[in-house]
Protein backbone atom coordinates (compact mmCIF):
# COMPACT_ATOMS: atom_id res chain seq x y z
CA UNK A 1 0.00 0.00 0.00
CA UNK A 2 3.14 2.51 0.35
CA UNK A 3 1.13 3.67 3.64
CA UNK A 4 4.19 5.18 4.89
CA UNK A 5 5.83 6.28 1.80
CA UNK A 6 3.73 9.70 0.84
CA UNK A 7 3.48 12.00 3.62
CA UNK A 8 5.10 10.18 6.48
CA UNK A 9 7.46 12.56 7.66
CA UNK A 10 7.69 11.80 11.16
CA UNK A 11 10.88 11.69 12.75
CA UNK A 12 10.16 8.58 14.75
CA UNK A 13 11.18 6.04 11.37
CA UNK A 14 9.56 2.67 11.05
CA UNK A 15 9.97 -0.39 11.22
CA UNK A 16 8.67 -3.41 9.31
CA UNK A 17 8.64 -6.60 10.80
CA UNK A 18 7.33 -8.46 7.88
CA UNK A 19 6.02 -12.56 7.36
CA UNK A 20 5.26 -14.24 3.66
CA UNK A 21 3.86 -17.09 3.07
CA UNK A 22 3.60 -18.23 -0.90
CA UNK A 23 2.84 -21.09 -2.87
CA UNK A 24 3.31 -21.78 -6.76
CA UNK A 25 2.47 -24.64 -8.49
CA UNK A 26 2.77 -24.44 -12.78
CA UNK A 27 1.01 -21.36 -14.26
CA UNK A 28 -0.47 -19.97 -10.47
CA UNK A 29 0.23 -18.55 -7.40
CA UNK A 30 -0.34 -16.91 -4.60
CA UNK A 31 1.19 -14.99 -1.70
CA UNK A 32 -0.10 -13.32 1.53
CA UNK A 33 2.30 -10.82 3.52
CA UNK A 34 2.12 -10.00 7.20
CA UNK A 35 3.56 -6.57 7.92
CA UNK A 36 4.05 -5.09 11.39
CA UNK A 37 4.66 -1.79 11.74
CA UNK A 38 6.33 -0.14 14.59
CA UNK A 39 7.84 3.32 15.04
CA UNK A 40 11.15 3.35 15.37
CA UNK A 41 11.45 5.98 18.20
CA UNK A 42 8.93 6.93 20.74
CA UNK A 43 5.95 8.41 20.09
CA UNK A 44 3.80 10.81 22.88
CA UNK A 45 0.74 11.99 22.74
CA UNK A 46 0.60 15.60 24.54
CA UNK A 47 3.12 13.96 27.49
CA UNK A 48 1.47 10.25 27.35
CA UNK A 49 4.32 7.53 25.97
CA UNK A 50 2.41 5.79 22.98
CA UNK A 51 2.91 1.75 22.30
CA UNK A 52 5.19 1.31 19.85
CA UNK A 53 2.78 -0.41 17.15
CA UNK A 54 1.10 1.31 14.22
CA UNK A 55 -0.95 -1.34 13.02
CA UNK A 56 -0.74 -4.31 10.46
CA UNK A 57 -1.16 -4.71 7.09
CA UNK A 58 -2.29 -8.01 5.30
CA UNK A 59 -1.00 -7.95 1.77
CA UNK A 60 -2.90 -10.94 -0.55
CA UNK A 61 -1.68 -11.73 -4.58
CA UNK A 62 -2.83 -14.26 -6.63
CA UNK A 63 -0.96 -14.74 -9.90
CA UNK A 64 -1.37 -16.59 -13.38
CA UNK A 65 0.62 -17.00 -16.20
CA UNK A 66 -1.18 -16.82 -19.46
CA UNK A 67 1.09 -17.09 -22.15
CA UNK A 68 4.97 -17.28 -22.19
CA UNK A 69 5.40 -13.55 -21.50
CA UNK A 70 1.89 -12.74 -20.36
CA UNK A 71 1.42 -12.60 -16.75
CA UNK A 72 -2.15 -11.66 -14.75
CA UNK A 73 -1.80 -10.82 -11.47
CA UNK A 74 -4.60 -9.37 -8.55
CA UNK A 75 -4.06 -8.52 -5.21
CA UNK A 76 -5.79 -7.15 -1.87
CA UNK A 77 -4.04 -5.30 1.06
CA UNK A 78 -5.61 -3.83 4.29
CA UNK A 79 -4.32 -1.78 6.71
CA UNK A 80 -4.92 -2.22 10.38
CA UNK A 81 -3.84 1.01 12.10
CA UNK A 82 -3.51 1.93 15.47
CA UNK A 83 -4.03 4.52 18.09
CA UNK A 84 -0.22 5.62 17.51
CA UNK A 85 -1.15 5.81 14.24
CA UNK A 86 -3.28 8.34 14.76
CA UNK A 87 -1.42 10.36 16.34
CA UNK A 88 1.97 10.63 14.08
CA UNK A 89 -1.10 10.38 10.38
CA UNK A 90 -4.17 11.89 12.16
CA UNK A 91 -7.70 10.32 10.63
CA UNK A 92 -9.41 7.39 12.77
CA UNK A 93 -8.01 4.24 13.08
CA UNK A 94 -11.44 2.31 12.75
CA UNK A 95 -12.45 3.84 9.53
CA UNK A 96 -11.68 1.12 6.56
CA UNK A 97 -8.54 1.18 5.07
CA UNK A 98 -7.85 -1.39 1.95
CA UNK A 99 -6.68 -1.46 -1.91
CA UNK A 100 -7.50 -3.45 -4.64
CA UNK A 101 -5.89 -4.02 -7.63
CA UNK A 102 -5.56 -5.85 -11.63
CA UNK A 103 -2.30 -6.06 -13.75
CA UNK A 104 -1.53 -7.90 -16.60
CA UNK A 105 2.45 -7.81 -17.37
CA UNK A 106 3.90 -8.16 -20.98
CA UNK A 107 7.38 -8.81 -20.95
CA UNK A 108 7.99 -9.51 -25.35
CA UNK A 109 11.63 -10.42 -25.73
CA UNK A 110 12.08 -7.55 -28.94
CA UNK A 111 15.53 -8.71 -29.63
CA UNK A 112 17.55 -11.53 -29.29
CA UNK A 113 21.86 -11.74 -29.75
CA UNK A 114 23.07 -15.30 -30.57
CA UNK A 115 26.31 -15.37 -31.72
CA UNK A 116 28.22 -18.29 -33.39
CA UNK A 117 30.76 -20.48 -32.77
């Protein structure tokens, strides 16, 4: 989701303590991602110490080849944030927080070099 990557520019850094499990068998696959993120320094709210956690994120992708250099792919992420997230981002932890997306990939190989012997 790149959660952290536009806009985070609190000086406590981050950590990501992240867990994948995958499996791939011929043309599919699929993958799910456990991320958790914790602030690297500590975080107060007004003089309160905060816990260290921001939340989670789930990260799922399926994948299928379709041709030789035609790949489909899908995949689902949410975002479980915490209180400390909303102090350091603002917003309200409890609202809904996911993406979706499609891609297909086309990787054509345009030109090839043999040379010979």
């Amino acid at each position: 989701m790149d959660y952290f990557y536009v806009g985070y520019g609190n000086p406590t850094g981050l950590q990501d303590v992240s867990t994948t499990v995958s499996y791939k068998k011929d043309k599919f696959s699929a993958k799910l991602v456990h991320h958790a993120f914790l602030a690297a320094a500590d975080v107060y709210d007004d003089t309160d110490k905060m816990d260290s956690s921001l939340g989670m994120e789930l990260d799922f992708t399926l994948g299928y080849k379709l041709a030789k250099d035609i790949t489909f792919s899908a995949g689902y992420s949410q975002m479980f944030a915490s209180e400390t997230m909303e102090v350091i981002k603002g917003g309200d932890k409890g609202e809904h927080n996911s993406w979706t997306w499609i891609m297909f990939t086309i990787k054509p190989k345009l030109f090839s070099h043999t040379v010979n012997k």
